[in-house]
PDB file of N, CA and C in Angstrom:
ATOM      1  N   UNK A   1       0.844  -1.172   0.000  1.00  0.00           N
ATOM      2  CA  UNK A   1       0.000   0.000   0.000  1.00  0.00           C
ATOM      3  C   UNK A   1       0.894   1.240   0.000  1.00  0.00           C
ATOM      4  N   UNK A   2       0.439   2.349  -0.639  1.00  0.00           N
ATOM      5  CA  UNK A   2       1.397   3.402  -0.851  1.00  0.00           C
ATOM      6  C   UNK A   2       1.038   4.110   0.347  1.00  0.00           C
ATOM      7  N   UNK A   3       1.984   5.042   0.466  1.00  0.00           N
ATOM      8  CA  UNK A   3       1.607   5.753   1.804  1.00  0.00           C
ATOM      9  C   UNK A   3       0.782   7.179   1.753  1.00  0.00           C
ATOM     10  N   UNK A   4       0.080   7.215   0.341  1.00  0.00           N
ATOM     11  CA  UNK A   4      -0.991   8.353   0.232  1.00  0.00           C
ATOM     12  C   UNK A   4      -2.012   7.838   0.519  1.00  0.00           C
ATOM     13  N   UNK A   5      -1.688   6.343   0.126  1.00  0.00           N
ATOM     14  CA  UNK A   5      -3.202   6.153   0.045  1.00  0.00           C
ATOM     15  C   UNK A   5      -4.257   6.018   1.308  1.00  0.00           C
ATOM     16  N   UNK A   6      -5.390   5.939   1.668  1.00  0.00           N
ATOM     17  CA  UNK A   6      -6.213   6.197   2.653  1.00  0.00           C
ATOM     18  C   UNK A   6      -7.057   5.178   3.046  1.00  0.00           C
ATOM     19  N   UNK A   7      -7.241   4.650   3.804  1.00  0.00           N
ATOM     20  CA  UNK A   7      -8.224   3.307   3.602  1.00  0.00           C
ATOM     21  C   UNK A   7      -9.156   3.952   4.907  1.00  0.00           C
ATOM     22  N   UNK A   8     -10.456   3.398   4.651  1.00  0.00           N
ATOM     23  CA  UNK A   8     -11.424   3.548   5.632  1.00  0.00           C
ATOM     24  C   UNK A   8     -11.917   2.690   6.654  1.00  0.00           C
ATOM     25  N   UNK A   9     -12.035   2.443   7.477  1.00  0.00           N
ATOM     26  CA  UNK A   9     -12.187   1.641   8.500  1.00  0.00           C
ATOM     27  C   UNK A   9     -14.057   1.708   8.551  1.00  0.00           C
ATOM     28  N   UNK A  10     -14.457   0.597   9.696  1.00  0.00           N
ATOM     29  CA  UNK A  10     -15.931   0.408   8.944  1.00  0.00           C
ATOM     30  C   UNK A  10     -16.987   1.128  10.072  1.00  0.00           C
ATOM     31  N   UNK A  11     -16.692   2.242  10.719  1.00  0.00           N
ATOM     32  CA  UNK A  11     -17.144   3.872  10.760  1.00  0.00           C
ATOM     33  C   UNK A  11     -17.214   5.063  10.378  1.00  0.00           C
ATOM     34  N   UNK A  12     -16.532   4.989   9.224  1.00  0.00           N
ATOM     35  CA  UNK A  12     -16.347   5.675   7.888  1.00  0.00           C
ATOM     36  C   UNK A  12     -15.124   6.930   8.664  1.00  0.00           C
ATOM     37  N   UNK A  13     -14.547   6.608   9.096  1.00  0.00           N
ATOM     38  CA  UNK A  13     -13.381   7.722   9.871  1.00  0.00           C
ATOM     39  C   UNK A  13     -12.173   6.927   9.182  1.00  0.00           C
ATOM     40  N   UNK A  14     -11.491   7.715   8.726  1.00  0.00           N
ATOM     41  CA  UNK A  14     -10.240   7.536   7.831  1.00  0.00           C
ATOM     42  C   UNK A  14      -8.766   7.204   8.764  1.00  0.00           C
ATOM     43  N   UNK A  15      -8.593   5.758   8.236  1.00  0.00           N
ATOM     44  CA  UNK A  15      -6.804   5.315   8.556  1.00  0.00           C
ATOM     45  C   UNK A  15      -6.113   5.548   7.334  1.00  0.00           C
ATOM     46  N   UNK A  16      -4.833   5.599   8.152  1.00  0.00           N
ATOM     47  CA  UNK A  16      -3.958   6.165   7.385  1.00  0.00           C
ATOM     48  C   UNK A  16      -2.498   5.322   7.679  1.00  0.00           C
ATOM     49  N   UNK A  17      -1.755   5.414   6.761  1.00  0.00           N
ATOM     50  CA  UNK A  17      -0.516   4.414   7.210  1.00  0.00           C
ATOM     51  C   UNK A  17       0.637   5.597   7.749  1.00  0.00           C
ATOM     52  N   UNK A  18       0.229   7.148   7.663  1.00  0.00           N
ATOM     53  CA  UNK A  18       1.413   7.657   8.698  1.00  0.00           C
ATOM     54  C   UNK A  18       0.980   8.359   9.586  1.00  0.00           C
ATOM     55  N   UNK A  19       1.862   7.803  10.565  1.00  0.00           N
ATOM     56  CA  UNK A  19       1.379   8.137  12.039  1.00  0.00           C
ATOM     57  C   UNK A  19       0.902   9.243  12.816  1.00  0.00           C
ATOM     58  N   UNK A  20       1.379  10.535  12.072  1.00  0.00           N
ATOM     59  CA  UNK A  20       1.320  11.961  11.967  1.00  0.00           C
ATOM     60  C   UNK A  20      -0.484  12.260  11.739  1.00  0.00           C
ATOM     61  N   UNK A  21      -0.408  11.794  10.829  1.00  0.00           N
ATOM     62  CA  UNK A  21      -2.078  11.623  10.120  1.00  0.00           C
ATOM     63  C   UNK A  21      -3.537  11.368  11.473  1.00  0.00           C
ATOM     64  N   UNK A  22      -3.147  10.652  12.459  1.00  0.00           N
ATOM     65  CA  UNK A  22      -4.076  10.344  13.210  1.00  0.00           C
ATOM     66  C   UNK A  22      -4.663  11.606  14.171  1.00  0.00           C
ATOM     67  N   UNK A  23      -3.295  12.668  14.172  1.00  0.00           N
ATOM     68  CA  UNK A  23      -4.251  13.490  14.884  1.00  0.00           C
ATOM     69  C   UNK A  23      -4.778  14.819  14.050  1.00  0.00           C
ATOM     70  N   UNK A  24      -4.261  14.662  12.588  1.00  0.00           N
ATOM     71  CA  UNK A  24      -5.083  15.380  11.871  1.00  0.00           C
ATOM     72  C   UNK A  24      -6.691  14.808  11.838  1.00  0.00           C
ATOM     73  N   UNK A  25      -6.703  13.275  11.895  1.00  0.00           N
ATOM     74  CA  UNK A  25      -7.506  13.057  11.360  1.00  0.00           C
ATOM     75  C   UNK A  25      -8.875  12.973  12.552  1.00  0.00           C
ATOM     76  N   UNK A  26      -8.619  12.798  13.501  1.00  0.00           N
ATOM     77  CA  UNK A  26      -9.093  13.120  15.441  1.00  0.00           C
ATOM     78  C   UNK A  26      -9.278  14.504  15.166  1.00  0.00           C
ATOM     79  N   UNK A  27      -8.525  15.583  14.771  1.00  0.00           N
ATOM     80  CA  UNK A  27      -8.708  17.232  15.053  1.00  0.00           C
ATOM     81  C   UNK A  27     -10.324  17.029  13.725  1.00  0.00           C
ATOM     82  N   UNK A  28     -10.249  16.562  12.324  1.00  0.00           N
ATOM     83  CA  UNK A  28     -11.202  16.787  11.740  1.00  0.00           C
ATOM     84  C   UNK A  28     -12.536  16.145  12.210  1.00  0.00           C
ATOM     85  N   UNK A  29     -12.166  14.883  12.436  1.00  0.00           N
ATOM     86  CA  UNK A  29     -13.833  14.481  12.945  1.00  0.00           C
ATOM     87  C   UNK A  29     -13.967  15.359  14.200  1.00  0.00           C
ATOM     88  N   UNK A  30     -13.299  16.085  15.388  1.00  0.00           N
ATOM     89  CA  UNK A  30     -13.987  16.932  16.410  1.00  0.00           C
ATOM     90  C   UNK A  30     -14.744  17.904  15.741  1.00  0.00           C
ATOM     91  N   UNK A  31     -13.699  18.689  14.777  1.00  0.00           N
ATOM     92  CA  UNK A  31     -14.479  19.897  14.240  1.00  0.00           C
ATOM     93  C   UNK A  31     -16.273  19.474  13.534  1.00  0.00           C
ATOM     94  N   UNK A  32     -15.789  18.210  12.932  1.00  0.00           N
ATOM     95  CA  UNK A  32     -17.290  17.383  12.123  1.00  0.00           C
ATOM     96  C   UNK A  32     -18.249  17.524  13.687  1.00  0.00           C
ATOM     97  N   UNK A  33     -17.966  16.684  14.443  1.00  0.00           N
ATOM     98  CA  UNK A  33     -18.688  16.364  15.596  1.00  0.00           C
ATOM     99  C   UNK A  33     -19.134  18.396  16.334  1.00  0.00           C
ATOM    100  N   UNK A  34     -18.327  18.838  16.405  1.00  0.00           N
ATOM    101  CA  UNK A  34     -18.590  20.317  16.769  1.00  0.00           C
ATOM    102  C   UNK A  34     -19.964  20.727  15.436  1.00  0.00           C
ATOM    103  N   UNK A  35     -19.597  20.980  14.529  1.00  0.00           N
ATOM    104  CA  UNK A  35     -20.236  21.697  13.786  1.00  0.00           C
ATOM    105  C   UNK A  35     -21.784  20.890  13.947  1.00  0.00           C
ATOM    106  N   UNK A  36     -21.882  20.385  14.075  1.00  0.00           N
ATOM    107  CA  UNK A  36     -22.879  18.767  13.630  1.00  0.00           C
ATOM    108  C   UNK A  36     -24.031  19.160  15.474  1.00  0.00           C
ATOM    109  N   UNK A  37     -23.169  19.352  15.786  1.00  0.00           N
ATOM    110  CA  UNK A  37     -23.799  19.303  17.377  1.00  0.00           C
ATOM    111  C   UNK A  37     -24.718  21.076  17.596  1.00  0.00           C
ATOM    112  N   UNK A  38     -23.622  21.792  17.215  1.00  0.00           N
ATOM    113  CA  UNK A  38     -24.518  23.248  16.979  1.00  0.00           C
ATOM    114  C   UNK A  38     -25.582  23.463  15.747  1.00  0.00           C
ATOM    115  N   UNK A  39     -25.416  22.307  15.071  1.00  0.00           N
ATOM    116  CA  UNK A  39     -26.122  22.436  13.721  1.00  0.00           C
ATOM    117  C   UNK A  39     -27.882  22.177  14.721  1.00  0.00           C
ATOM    118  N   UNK A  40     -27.492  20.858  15.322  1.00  0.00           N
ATOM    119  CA  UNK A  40     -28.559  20.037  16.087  1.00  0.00           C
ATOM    120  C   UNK A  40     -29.206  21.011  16.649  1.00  0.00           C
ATOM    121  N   UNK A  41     -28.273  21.881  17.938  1.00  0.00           N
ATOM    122  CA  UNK A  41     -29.222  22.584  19.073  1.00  0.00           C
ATOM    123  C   UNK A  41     -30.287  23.907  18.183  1.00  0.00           C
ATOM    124  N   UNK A  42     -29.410  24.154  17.213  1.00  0.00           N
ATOM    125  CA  UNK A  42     -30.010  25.340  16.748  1.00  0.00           C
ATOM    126  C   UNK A  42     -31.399  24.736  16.351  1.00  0.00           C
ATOM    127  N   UNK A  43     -31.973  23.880  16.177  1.00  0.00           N
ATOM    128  CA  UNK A  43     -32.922  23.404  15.731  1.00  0.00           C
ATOM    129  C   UNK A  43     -34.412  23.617  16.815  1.00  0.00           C
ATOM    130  N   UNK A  44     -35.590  24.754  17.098  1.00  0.00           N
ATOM    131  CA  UNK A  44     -35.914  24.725  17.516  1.00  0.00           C
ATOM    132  C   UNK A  44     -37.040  23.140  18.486  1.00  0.00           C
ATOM    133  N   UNK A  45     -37.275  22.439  17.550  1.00  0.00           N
ATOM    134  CA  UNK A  45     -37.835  20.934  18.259  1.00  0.00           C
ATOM    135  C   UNK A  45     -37.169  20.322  18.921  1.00  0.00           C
ATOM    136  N   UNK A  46     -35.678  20.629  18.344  1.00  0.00           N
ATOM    137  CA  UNK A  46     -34.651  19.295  19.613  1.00  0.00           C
ATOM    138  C   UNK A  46     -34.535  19.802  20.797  1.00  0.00           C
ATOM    139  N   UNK A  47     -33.975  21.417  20.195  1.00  0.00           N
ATOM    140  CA  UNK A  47     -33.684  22.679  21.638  1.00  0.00           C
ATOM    141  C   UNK A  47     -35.834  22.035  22.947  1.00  0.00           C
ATOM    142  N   UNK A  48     -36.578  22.189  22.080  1.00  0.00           N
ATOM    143  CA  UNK A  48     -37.828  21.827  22.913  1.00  0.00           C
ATOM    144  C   UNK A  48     -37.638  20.530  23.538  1.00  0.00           C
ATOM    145  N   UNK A  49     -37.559  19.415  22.776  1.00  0.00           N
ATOM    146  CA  UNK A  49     -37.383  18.018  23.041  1.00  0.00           C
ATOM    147  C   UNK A  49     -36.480  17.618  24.460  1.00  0.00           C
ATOM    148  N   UNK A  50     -35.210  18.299  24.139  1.00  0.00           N
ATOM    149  CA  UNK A  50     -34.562  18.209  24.821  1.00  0.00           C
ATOM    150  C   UNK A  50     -34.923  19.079  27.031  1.00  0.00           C
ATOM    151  N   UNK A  51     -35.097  20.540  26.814  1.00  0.00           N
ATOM    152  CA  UNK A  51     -35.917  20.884  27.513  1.00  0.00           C
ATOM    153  C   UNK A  51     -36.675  20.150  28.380  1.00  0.00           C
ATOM    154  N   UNK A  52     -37.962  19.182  27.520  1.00  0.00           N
ATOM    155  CA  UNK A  52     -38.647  18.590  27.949  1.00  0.00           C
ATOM    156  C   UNK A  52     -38.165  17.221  28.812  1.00  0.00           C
ATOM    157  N   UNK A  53     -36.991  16.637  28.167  1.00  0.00           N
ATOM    158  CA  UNK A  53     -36.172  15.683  28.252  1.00  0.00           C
ATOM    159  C   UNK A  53     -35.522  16.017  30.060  1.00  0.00           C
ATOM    160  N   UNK A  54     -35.065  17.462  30.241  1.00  0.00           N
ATOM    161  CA  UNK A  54     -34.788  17.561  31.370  1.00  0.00           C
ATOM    162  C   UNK A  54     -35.712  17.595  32.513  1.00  0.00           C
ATOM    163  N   UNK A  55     -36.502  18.281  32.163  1.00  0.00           N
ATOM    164  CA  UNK A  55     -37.630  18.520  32.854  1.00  0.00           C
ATOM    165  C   UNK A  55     -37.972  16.895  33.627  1.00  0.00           C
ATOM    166  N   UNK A  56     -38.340  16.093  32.528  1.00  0.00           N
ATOM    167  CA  UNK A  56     -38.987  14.805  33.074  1.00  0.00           C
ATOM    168  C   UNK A  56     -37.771  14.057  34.237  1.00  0.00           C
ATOM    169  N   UNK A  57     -36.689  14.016  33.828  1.00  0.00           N
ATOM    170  CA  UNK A  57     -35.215  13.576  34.181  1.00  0.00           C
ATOM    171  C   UNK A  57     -35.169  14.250  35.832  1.00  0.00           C
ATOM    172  N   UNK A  58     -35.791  15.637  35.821  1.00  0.00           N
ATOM    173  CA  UNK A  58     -35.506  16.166  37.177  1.00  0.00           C
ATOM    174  C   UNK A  58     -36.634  15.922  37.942  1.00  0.00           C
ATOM    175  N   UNK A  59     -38.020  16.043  37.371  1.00  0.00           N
ATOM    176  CA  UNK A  59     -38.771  15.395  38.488  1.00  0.00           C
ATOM    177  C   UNK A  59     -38.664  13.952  38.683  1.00  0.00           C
ATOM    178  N   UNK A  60     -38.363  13.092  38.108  1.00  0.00           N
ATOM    179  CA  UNK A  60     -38.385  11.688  38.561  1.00  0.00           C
ATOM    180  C   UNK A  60     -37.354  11.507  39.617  1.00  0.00           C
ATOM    181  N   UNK A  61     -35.654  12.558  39.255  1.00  0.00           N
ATOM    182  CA  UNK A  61     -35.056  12.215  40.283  1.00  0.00           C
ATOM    183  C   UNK A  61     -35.722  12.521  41.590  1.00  0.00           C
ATOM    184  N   UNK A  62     -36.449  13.920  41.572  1.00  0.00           N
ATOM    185  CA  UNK A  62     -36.649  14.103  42.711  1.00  0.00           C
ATOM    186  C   UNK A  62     -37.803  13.332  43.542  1.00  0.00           C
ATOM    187  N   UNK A  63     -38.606  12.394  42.720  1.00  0.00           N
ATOM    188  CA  UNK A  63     -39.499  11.551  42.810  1.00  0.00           C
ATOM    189  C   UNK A  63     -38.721  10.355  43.721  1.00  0.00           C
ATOM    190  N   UNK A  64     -37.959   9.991  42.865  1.00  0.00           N
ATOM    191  CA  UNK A  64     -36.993   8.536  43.671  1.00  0.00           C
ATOM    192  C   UNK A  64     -35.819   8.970  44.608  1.00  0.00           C
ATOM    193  N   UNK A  65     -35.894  10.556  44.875  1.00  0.00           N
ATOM    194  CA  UNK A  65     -35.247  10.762  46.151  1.00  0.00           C
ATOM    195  C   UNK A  65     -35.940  11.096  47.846  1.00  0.00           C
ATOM    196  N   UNK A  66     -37.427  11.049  47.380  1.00  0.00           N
ATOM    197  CA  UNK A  66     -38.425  11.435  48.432  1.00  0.00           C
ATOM    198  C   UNK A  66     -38.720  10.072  48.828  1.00  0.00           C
ATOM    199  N   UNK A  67     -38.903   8.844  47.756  1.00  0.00           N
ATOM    200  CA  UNK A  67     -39.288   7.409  48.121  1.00  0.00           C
ATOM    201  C   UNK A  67     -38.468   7.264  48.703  1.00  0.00           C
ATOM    202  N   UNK A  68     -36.778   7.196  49.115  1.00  0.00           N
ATOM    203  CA  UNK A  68     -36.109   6.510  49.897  1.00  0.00           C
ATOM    204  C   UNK A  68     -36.482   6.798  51.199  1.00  0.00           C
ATOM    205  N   UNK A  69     -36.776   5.961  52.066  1.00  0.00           N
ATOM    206  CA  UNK A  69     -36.951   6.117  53.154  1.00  0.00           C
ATOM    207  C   UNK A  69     -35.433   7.466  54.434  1.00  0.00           C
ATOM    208  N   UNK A  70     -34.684   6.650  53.839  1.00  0.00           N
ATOM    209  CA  UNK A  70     -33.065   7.113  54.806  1.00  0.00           C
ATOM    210  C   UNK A  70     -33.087   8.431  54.717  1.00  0.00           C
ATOM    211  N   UNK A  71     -33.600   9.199  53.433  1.00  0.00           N
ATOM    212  CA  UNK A  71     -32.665  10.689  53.137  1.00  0.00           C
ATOM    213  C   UNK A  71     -31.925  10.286  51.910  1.00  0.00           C
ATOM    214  N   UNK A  72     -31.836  11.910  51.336  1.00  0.00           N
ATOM    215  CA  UNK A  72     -31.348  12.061  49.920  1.00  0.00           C
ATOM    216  C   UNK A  72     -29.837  11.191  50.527  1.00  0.00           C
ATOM    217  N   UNK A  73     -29.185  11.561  51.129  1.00  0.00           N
ATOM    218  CA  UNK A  73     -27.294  11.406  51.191  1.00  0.00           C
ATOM    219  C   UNK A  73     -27.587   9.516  51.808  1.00  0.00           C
ATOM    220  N   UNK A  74     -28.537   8.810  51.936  1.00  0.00           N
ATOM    221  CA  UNK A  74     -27.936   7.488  52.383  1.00  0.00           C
ATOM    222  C   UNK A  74     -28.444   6.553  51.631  1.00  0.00           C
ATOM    223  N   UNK A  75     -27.618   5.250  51.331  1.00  0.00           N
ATOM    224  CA  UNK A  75     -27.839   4.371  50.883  1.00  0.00           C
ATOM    225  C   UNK A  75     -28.628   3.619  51.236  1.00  0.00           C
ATOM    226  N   UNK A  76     -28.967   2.037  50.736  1.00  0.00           N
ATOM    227  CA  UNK A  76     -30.018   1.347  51.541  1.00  0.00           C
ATOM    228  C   UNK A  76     -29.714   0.310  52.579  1.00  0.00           C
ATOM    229  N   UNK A  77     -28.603   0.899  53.066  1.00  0.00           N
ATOM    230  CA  UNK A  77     -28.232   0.418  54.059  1.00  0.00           C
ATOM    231  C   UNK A  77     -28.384   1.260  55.752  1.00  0.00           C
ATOM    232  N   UNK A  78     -28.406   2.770  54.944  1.00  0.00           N
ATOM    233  CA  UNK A  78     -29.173   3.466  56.280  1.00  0.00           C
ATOM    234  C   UNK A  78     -27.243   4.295  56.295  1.00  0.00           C
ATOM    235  N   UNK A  79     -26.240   4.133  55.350  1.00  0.00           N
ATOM    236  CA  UNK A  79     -25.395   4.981  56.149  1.00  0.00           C
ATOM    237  C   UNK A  79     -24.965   5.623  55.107  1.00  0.00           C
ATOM    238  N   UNK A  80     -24.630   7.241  55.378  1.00  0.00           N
ATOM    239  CA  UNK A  80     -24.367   8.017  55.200  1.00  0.00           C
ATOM    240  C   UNK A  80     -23.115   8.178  54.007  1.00  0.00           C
ATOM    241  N   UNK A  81     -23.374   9.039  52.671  1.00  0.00           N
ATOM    242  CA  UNK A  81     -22.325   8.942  51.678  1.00  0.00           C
ATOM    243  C   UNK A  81     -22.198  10.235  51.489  1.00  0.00           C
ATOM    244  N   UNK A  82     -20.803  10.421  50.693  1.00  0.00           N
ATOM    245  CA  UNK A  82     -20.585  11.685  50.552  1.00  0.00           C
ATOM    246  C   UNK A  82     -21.594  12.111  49.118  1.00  0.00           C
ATOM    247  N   UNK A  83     -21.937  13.060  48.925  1.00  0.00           N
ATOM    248  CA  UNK A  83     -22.700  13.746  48.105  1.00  0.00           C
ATOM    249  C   UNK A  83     -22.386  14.315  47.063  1.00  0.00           C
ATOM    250  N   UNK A  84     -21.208  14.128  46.593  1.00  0.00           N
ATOM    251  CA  UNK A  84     -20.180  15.017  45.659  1.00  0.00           C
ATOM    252  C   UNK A  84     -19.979  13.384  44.682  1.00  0.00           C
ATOM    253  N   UNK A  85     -18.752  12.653  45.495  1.00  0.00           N
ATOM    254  CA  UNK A  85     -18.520  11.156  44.512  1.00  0.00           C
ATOM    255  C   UNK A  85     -19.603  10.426  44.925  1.00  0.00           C
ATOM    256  N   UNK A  86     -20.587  10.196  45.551  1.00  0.00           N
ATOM    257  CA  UNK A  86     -21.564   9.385  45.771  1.00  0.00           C
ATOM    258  C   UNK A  86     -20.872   7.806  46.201  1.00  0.00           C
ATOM    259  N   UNK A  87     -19.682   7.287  46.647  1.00  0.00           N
ATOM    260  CA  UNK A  87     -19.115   6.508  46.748  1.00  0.00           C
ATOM    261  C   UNK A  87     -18.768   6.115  48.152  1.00  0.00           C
ATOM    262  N   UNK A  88     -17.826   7.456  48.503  1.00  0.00           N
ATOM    263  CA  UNK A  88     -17.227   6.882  49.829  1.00  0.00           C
ATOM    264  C   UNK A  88     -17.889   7.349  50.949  1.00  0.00           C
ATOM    265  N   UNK A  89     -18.146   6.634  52.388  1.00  0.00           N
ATOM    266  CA  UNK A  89     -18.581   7.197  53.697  1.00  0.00           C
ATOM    267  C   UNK A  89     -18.253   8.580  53.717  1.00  0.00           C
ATOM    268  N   UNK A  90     -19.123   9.289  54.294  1.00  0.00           N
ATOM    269  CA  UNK A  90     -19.239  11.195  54.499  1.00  0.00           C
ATOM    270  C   UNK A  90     -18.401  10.763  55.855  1.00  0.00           C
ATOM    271  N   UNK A  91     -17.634  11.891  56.453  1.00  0.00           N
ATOM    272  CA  UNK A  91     -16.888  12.131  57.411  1.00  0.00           C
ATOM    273  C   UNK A  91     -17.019  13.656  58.017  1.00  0.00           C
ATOM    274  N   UNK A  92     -17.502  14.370  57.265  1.00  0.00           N
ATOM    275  CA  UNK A  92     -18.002  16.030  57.456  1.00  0.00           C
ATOM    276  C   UNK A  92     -18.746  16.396  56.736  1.00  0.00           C
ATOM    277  N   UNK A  93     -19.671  17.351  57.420  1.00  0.00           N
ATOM    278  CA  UNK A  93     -20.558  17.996  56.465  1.00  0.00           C
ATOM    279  C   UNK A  93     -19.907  19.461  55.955  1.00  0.00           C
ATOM    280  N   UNK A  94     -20.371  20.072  54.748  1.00  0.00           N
ATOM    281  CA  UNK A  94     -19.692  20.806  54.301  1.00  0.00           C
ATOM    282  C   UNK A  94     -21.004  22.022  53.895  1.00  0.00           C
ATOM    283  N   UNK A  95     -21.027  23.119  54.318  1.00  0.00           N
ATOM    284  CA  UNK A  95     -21.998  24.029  53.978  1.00  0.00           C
ATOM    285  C   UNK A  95     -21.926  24.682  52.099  1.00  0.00           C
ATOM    286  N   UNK A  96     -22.948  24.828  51.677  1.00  0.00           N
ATOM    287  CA  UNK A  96     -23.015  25.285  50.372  1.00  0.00           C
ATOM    288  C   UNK A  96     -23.972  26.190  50.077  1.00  0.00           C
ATOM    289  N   UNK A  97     -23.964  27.221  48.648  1.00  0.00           N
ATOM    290  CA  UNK A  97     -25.172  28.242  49.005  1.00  0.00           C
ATOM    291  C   UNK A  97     -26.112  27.517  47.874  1.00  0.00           C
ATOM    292  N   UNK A  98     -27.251  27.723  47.994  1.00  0.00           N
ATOM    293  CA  UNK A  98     -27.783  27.331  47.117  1.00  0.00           C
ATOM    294  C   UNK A  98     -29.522  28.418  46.903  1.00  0.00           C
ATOM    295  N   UNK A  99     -29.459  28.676  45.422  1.00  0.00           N
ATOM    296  CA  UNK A  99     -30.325  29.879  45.529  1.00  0.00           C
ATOM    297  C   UNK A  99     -32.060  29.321  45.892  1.00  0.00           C
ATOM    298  N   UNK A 100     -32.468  30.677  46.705  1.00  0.00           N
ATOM    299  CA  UNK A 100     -33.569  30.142  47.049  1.00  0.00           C
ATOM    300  C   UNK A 100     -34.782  30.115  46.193  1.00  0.00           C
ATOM    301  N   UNK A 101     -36.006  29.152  46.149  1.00  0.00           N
ATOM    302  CA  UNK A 101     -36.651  29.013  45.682  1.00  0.00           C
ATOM    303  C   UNK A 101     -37.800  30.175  45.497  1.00  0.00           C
ATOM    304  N   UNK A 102     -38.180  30.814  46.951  1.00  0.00           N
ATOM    305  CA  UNK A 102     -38.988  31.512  46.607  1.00  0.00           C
ATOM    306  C   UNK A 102     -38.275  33.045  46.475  1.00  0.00           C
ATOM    307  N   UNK A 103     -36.979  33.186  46.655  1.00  0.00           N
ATOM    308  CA  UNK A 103     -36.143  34.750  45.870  1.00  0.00           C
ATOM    309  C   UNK A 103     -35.627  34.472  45.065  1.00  0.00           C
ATOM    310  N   UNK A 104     -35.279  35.373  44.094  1.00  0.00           N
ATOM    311  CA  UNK A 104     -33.839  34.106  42.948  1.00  0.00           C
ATOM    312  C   UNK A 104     -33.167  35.316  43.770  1.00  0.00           C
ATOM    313  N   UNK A 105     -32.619  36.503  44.342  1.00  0.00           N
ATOM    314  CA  UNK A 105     -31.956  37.317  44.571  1.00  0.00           C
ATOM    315  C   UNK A 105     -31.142  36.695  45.920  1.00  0.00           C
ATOM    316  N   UNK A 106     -31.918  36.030  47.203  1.00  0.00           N
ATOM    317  CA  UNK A 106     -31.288  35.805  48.008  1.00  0.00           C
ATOM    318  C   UNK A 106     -30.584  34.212  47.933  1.00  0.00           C
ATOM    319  N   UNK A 107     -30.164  33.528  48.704  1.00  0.00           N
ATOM    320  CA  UNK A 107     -29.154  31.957  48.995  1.00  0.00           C
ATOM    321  C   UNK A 107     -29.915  31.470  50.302  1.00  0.00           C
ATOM    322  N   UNK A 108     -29.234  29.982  49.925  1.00  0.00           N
ATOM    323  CA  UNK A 108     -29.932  29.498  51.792  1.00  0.00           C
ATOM    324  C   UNK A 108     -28.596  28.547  51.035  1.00  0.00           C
ATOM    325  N   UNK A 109     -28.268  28.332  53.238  1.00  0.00           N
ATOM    326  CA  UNK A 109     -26.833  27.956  52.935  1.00  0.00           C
ATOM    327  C   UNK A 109     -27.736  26.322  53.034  1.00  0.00           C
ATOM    328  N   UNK A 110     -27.103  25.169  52.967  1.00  0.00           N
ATOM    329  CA  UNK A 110     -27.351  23.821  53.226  1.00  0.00           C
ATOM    330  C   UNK A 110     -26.069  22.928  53.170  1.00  0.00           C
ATOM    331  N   UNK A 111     -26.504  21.872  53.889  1.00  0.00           N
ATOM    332  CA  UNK A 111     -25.493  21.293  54.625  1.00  0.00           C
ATOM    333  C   UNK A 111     -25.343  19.741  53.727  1.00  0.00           C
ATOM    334  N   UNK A 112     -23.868  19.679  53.148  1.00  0.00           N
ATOM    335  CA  UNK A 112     -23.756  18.285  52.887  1.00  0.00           C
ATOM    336  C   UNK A 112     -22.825  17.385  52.888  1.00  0.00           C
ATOM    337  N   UNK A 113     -23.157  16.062  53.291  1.00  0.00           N
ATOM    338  CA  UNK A 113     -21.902  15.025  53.765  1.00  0.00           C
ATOM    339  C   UNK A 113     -21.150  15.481  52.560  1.00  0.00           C
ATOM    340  N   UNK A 114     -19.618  15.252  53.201  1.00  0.00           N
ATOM    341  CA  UNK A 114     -18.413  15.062  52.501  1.00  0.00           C
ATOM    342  C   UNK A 114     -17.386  13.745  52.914  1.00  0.00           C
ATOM    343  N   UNK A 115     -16.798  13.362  52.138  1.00  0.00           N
ATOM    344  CA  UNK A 115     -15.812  12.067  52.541  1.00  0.00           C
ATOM    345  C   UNK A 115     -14.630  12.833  52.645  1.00  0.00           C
ATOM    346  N   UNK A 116     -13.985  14.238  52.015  1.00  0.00           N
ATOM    347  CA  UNK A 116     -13.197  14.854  52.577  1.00  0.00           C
ATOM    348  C   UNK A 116     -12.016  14.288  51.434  1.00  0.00           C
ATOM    349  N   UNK A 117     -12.273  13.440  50.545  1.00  0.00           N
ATOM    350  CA  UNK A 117     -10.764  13.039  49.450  1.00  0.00           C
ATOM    351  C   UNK A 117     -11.244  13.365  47.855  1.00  0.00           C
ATOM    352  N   UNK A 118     -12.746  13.436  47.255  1.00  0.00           N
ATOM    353  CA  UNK A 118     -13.257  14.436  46.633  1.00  0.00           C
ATOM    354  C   UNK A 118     -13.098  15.710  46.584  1.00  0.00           C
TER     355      UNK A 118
END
């Protein structure tokens, strides 16, 4: 095989036999993938779709965070996780502001486990 030549692999993204080539060819499909993605949002139905998409996504979480019996921060084991990696035992709580619901102008501080290595 000559070394102009181009062969395609079977995602239609282009190999190449010099090595140099791969991150030309990574920099062009981002720009493809960039352009392609603003092409999408600009689209008023997806921009809606999507919207809607969150919307449903946030009440259900907050749906299956009221069913747990323990509290938002514990597992179903009844003990306490940090709130940030969702992984390791909380060891401190850590204050945060978070804007209030009925001002958007003022904050209410609230309190949440930390494991302290997050």
């Amino acid at each position: 095989m000559a070394s102009s030549e181009v062969v395609k692999n079977p995602r239609g993204a282009r190999w190449s036999e010099k090595p140099g080539d791969e991150n030309k060819v990574r920099e062009e499909r981002r720009a493809y993938n960039r352009r392609y993605m603003r092409r999408w949002r600009a689209d008023p139905h997806h921009t809606a779709r999507e919207q809607l998409n969150r919307r449903r996504a946030y009440h259900s979480r907050k749906l299956r965070t009221a069913r747990t019996s323990g509290g938002r921060y514990r597992n179903l084991q009844g003990e306490v996780f940090c709130a940030f990696c969702r992984k390791r035992p909380s060891t401190t709580l850590v204050t945060r502001l978070k804007s209030s619901v009925s001002d958007a102008l003022r904050y209410v501080e609230i309190r949440m486990p930390y494991c302290g290595d997050c």
